[in-house]
Protein backbone atom coordinates (compact mmCIF):
# COMPACT_ATOMS: atom_id res chain seq x y z
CA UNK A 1 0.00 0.00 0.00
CA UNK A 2 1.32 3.05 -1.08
CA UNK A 3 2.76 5.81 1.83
CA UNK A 4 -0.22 8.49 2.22
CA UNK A 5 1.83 11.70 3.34
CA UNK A 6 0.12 14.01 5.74
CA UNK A 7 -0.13 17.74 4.21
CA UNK A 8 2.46 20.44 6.71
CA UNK A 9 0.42 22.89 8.18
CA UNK A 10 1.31 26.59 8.58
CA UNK A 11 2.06 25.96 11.81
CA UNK A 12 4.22 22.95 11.24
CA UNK A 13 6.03 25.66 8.68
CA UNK A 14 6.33 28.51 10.62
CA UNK A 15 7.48 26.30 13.79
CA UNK A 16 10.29 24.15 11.99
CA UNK A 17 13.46 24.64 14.00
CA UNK A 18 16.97 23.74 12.67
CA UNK A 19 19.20 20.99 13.38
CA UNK A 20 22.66 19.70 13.06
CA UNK A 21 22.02 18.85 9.57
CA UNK A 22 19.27 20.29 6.52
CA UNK A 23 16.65 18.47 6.51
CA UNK A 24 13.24 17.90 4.59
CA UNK A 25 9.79 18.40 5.93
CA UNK A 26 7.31 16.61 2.74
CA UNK A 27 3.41 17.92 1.96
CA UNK A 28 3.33 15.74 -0.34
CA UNK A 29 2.93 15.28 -4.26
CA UNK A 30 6.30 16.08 -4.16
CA UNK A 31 6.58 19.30 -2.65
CA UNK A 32 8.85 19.86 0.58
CA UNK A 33 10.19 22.23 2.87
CA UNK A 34 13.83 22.04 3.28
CA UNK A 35 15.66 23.34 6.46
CA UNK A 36 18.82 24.48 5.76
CA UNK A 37 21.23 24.52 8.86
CA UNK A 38 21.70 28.37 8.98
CA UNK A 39 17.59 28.49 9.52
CA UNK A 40 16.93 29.25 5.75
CA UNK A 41 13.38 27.05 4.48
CA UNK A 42 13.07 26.37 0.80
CA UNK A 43 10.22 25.28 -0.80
CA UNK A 44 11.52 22.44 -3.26
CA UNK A 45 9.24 20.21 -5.91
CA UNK A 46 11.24 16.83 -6.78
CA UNK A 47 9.92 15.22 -9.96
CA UNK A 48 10.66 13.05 -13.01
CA UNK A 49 12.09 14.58 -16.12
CA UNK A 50 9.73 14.05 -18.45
CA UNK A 51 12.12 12.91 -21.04
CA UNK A 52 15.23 11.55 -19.39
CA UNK A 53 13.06 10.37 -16.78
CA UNK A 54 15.19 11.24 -13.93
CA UNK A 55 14.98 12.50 -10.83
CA UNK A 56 14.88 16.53 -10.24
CA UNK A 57 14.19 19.49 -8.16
CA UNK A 58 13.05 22.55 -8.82
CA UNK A 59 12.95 25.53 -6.19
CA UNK A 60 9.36 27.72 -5.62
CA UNK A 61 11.47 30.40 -3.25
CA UNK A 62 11.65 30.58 0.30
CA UNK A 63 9.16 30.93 3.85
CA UNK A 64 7.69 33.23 4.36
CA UNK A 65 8.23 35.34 1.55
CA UNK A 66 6.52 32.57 -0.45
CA UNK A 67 3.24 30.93 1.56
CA UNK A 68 2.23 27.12 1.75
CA UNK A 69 -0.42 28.57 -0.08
CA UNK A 70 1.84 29.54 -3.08
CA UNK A 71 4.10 26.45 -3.39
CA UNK A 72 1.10 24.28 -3.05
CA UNK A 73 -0.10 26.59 -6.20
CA UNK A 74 3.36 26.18 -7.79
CA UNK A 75 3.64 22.87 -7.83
CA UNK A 76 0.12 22.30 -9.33
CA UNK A 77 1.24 24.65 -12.01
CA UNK A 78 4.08 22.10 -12.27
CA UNK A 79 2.55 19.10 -12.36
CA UNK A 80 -0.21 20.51 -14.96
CA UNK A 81 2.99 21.43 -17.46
CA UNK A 82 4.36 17.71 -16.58
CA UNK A 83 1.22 16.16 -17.74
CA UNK A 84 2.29 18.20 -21.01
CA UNK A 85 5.59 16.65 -21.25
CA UNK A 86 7.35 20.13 -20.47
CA UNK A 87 10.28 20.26 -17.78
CA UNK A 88 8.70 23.13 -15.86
CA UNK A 89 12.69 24.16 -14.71
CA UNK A 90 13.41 24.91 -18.39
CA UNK A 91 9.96 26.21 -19.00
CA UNK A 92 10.31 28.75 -15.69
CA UNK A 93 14.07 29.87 -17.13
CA UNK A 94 12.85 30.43 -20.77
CA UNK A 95 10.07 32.64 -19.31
CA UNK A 96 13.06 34.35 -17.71
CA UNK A 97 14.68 34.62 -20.59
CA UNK A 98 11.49 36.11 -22.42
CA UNK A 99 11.02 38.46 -19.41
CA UNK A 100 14.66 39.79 -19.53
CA UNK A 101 14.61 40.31 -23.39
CA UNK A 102 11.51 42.18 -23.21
CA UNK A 103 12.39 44.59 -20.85
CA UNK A 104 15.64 45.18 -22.89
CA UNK A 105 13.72 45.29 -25.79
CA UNK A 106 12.73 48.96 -24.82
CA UNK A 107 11.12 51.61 -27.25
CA UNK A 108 14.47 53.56 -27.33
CA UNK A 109 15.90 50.26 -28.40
CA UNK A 110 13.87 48.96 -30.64
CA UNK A 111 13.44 52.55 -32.23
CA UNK A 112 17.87 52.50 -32.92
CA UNK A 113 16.93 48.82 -34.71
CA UNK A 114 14.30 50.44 -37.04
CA UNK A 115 15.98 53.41 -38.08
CA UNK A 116 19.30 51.38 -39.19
CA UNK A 117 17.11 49.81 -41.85
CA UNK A 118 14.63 53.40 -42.38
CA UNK A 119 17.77 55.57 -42.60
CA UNK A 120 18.58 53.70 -45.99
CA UNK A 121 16.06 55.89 -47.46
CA UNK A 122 15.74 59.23 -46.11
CA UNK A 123 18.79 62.38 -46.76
CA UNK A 124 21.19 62.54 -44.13
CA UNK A 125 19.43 65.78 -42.83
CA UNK A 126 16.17 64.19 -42.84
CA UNK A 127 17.12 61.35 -40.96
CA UNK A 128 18.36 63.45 -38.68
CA UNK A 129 15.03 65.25 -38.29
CA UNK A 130 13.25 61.75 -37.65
CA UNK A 131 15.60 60.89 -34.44
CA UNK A 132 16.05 64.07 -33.13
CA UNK A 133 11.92 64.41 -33.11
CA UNK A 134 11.67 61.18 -31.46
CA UNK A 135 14.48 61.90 -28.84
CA UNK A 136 12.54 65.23 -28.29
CA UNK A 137 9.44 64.40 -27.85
CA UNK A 138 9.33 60.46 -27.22
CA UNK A 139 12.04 59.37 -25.37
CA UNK A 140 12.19 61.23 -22.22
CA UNK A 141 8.88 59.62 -21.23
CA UNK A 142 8.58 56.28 -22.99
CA UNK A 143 11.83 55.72 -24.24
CA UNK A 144 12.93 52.96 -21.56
CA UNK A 145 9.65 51.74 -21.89
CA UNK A 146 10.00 47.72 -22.80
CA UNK A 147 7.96 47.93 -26.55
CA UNK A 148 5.49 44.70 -25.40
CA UNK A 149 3.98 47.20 -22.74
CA UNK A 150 3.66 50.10 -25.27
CA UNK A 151 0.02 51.04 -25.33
CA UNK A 152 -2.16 53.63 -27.19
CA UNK A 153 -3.96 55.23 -23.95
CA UNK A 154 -0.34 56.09 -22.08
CA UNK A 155 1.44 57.34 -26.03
CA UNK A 156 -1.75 59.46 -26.22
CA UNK A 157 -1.19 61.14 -23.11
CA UNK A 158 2.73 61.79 -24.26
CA UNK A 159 1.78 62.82 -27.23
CA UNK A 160 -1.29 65.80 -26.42
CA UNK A 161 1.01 68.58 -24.92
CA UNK A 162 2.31 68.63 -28.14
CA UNK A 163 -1.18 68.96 -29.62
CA UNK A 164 -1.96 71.53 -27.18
CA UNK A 165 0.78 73.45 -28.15
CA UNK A 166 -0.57 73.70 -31.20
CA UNK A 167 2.19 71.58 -33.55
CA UNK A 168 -0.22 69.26 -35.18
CA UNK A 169 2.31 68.83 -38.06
CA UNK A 170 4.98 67.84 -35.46
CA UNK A 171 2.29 65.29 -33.76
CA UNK A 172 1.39 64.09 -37.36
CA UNK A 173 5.03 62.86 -38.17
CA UNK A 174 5.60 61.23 -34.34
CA UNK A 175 2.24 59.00 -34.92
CA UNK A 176 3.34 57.82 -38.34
CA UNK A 177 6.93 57.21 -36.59
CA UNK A 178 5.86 55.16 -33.58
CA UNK A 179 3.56 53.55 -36.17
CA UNK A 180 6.26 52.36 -38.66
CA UNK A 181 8.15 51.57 -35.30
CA UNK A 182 5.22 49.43 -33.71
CA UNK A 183 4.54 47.64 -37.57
CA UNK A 184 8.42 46.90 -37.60
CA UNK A 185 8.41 45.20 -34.13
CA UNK A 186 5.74 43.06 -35.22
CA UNK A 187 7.41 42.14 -38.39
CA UNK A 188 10.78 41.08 -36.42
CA UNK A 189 8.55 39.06 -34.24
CA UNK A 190 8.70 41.28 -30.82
CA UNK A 191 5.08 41.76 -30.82
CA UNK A 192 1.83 39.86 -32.14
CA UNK A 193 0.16 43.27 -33.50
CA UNK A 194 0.51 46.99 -33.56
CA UNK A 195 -0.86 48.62 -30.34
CA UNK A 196 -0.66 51.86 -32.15
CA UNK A 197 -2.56 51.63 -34.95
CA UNK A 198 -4.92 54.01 -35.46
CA UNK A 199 -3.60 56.75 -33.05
CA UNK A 200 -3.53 59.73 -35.64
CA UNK A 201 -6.92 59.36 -35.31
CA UNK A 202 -7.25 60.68 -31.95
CA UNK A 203 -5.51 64.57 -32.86
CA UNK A 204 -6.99 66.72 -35.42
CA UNK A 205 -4.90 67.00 -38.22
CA UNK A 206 -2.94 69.68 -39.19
CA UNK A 207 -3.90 71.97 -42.04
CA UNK A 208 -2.59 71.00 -45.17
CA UNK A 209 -0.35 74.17 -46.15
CA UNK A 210 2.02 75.16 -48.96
CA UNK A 211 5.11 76.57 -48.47
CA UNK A 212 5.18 79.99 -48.47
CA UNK A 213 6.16 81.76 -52.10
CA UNK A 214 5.83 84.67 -53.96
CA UNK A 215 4.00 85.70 -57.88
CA UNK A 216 6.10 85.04 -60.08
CA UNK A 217 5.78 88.95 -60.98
CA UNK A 218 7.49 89.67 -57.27
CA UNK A 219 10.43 88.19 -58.73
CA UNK A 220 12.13 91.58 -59.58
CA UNK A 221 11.17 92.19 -55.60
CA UNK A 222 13.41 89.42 -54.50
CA UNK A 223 16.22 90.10 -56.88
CA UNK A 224 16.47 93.57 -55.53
CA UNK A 225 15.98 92.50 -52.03
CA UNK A 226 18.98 90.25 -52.40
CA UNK A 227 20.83 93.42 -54.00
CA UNK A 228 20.53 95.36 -50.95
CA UNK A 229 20.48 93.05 -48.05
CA UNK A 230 23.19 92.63 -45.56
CA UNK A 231 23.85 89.42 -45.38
CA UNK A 232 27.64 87.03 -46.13
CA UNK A 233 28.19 86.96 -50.38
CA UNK A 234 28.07 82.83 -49.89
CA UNK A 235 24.50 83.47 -48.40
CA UNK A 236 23.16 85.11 -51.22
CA UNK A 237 25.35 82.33 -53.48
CA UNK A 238 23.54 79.72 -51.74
CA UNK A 239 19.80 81.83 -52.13
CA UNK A 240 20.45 81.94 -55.71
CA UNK A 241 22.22 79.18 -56.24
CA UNK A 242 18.85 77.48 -55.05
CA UNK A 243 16.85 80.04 -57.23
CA UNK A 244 18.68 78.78 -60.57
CA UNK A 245 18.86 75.31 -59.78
CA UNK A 246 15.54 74.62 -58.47
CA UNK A 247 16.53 72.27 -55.66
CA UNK A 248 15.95 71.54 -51.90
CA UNK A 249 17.05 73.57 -49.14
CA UNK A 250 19.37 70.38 -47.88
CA UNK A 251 20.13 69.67 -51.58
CA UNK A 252 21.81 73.25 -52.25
CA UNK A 253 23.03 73.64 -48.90
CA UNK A 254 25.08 70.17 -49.07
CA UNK A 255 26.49 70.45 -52.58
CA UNK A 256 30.02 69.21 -52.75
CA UNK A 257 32.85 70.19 -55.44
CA UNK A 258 33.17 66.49 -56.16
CA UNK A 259 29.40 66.44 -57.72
CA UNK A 260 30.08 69.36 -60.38
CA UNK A 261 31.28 68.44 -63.91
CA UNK A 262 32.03 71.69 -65.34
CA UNK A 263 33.07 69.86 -69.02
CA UNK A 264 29.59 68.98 -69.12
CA UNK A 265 27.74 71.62 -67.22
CA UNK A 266 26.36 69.07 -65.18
CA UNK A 267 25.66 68.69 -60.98
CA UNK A 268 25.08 65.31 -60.28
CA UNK A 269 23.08 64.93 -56.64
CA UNK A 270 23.69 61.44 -55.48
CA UNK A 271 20.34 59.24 -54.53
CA UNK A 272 21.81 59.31 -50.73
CA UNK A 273 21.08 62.93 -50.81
CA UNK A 274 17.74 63.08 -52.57
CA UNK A 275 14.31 62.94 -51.16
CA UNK A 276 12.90 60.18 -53.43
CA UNK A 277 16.76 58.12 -52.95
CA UNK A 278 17.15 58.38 -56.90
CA UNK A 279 20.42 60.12 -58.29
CA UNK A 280 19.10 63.61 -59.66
CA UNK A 281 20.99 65.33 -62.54
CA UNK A 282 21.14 69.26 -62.80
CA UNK A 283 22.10 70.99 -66.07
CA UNK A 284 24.10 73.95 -64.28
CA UNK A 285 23.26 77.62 -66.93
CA UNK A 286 26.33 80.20 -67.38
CA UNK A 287 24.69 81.67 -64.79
CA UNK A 288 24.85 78.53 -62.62
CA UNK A 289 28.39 78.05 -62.96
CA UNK A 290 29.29 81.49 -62.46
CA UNK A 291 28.10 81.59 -58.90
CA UNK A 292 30.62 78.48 -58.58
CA UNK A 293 33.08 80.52 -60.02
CA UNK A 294 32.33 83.18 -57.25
CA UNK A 295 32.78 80.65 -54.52
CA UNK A 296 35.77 79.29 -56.00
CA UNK A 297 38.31 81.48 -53.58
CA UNK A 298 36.29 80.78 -50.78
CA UNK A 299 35.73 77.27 -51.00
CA UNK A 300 37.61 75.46 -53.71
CA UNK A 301 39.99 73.75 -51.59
CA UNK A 302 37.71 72.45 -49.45
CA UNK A 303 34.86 69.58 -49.95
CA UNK A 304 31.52 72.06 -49.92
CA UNK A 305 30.94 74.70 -52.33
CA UNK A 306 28.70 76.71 -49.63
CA UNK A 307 30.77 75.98 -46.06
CA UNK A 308 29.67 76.04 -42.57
CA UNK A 309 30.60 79.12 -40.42
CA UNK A 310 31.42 77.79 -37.46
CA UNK A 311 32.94 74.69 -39.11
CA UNK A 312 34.10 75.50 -42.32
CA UNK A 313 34.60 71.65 -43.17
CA UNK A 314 30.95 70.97 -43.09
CA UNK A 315 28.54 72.43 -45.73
CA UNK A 316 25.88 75.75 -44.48
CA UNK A 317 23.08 75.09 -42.91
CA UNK A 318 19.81 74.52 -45.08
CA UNK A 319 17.78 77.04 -42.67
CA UNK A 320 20.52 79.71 -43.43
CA UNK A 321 18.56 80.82 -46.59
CA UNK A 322 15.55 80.55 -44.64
CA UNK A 323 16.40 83.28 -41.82
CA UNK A 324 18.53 85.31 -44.30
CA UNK A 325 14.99 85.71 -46.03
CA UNK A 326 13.18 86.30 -42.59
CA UNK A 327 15.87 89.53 -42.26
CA UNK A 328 15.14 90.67 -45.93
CA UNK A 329 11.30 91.10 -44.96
CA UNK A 330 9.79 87.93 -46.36
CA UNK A 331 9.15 86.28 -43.65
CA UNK A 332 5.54 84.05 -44.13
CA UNK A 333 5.85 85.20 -47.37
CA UNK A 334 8.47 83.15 -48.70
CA UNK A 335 10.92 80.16 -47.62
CA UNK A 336 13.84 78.94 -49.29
CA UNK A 337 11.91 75.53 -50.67
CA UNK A 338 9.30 78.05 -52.25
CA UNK A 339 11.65 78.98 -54.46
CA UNK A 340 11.24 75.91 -56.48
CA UNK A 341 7.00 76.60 -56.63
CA UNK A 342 8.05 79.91 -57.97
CA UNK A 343 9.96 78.23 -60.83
CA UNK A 344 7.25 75.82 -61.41
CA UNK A 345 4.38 78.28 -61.64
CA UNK A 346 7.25 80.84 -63.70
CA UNK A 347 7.31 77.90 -66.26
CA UNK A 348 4.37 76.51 -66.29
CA UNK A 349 3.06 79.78 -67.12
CA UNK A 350 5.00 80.77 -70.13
CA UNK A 351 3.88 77.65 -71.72
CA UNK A 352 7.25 74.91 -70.64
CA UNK A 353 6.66 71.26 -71.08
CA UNK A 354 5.12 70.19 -67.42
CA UNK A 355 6.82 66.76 -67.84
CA UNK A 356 10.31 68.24 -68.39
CA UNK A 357 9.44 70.72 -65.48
CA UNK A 358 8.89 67.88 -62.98
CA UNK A 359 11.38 66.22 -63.96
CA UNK A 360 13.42 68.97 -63.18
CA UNK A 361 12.41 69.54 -60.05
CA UNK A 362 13.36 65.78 -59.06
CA UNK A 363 8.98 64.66 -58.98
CA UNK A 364 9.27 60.56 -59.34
CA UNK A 365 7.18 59.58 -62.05
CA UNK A 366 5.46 57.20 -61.07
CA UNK A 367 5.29 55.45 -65.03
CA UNK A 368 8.67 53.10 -64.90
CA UNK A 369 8.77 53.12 -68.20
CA UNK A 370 7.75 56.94 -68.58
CA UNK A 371 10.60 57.84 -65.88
CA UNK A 372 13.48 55.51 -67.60
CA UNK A 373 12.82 57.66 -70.69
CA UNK A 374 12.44 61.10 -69.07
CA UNK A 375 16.21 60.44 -67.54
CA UNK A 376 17.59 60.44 -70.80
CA UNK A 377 15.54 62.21 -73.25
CA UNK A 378 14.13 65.14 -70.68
CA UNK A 379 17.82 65.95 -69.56
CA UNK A 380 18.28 66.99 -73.01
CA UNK A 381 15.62 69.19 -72.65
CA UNK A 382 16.31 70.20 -69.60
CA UNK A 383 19.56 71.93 -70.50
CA UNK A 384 17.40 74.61 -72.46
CA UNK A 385 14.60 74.95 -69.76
CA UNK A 386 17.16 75.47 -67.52
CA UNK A 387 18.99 78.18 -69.63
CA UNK A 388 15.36 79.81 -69.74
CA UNK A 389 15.06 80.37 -66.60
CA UNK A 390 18.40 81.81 -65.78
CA UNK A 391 17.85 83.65 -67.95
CA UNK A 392 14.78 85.15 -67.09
CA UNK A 393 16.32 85.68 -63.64
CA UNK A 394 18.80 87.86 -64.83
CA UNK A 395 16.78 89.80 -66.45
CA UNK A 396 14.43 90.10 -63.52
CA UNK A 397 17.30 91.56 -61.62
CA UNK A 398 16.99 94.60 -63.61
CA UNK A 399 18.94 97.59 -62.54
CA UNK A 400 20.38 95.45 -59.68
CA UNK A 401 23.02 93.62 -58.77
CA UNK A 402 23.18 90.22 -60.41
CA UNK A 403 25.80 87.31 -59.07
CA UNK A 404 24.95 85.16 -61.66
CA UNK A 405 25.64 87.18 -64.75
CA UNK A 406 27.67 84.59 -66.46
CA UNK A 407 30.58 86.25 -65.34
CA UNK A 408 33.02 85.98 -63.32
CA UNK A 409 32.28 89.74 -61.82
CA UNK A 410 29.58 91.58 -60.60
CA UNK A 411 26.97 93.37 -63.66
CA UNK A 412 24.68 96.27 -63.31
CA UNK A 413 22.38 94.48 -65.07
CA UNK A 414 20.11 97.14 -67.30
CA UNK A 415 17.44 96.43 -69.89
């Protein structure tokens, strides 16, 4: 007849006194109490693998700070995952294991994870816009934040002072962020689905506004506004520069000597540096390469045509055109990247080929076949559009000061 073993009680527990030697104290089903000679009690389940079949032990903590109650409870919880076949020591330290990964799998973490594979496809200065609005705005709350206990109610509430504040455009980009984040976690396998979906939804969204430009008959305005203000000669290079190239802020800001074949009037923008990631050629007017020629003394010997002032080995700023029009008096009226809707709307008006326009301005058409053939046959074309409107700059800057005369001197340029 099989040994019935009589269950401890608490008082039986509390009351065990130490001996010589550790000793066991049983409750049976295979949980005991072991006294350990320095008066320690350990709650210990002895089983059978159930694969090797042999025998082992498995500790549920120590009395009091674990109850008879709780080891009794333990040890059911074992012997329910033995009926399974599963070891319930390897089953408690891969749950450890889980636990510890998933509190070092934190938001901040996860977040340095996504952008190694996002930053692929965004400019170096808009990359750096992406982290630094996270690290602003994200991190100093949630960013230690293990991503399995990310939840919509508790981002919400991080995310409405901003809303309050009135940046709407600001809270529009961190939702799609932590959105791409959340969608990438799931897609490594870190989480089952996106706890974030959705939470746009709960801000209004910001007013869709263009970037501030001028008429294209306020052109003459500009031209003389850049004749008189007092700002640094590679400013204005840069502002006009822009003007007769029709590119980005970052795009003119960053352009290196390196990317300018003067043999073939050509400025070749690497995809790294472009919006859309696609290499982007300019055809560069007399008037284009004469405001190289101006920077020559200033910055041939070094990699950027339009250098940093505090660090001359690093290109200008992008918002450097941007406040240098704030001090001429356009400020809401026009930024540096409205400079390229003024071109547009200049040549769209006076009858240009729209395809050859957006194509100039670096728009991906989205036609594969269409855009393999623009590359070749609009860049052509280009050349002369972009002669055009040089052209017509110049001639806007009537009785001013024009940089970009084709020269390699300043012209009092007169109709």
């Amino acid at each position: 007849m099989a040994k019935i073993t009589k269950p401890l009680t608490n008082t039986e527990v509390s009351q065990a006194k130490t001996k010589d030697k550790e000793y066991n104290l049983s409750d049976g089903g295979g949980l005991g109490l072991r006294i350990k000679t320095n008066g320690t009690k350990i709650w210990l389940f002895n089983y059978f693998h159930p694969h090797s079949k042999k025998r082992s032990n498995i500790s549920f903590g120590t009395y009091p700070s674990v109850s008879l109650k709780q080891a009794r409870d333990n040890r059911d919880e074992a012997k329910a995952l033995l009926a399974r076949n599963i070891d319930p020591k390897a089953h408690r330290e891969a749950e450890e294991r889980k636990t510890i990964q998933e509190h070092s799998n934190t938001l901040e973490r996860i977040t340095a994870d996504w952008f190694e594979v996002k930053k692929s496809k965004l400019t170096p200065d808009y990359a750096e816009d992406v982290m630094r609005s996270l690290e602003k705005h994200v991190f100093p709350s949630m960013g230690k934040t293990p991503i399995t206990m990310i939840n919509a109610v508790d981002t919400i509430a991080v995310i409405k002072p901003i809303a309050a504040a009135g940046s709407l455009e600001t809270v529009k980009r961190i939702c799609q962020r932590l959105n791409e984040i959340m969608t990438f976690s799931v897609n490594t396998g870190l989480l089952m689905h996106n706890p974030l979906a959705g939470i746009g939804k709960a801000f209004e969204a910001p007013t869709k506004q263009n970037m501030p430009t001028i008429k294209p008959d306020d052109l003459p305005l500009l031209m003389q506004a850049l004749n008189t203000a007092s700002i640094k000669l590679a400013t204005r290079c840069l502002i006009e520069w822009q003007l007769h190239t029709m590119t980005r802020p970052g795009e003119a800001a960053g352009t290196k000597w390196s990317e300018i074949n003067l043999d073939e009037k050509l400025w070749t923008i690497p995809a790294e540096r472009m919006k859309k990631r696609r290499e982007h050629f300019v055809p560069l007017s007399d008037q284009s390469l004469a405001l190289l020629e101006l920077m020559r003394p200033i910055s041939g010997h070094r990699e950027y045509v339009f250098p940093g002032d505090r660090n001359p080995k690093t290109h200008m700023n992008e918002s450097t055109a941007n406040m240098a029009l704030k001090r001429m008096g356009f400020a809401g009226k026009l930024v540096s990247h409205g400079l390229r809707a003024l071109a547009s709307t200049t040549l769209n008006e006076q009858g240009h080929d729209p395809d050859v326009i957006e194509s100039a301005l670096a728009h991906l058409d989205k036609n594969e076949v269409r855009r393999a053939y623009n590359r070749g046959e609009y860049l052509k074309r280009r050349y002369s559009l972009m002669r055009w409107w040089s052209e017509h700059i110049e001639q806007s800057a009537n009785g001013n000061m024009s940089l970009a005369n084709g020269k390699k001197t300043l012209r009092l340029v007169n109709q």
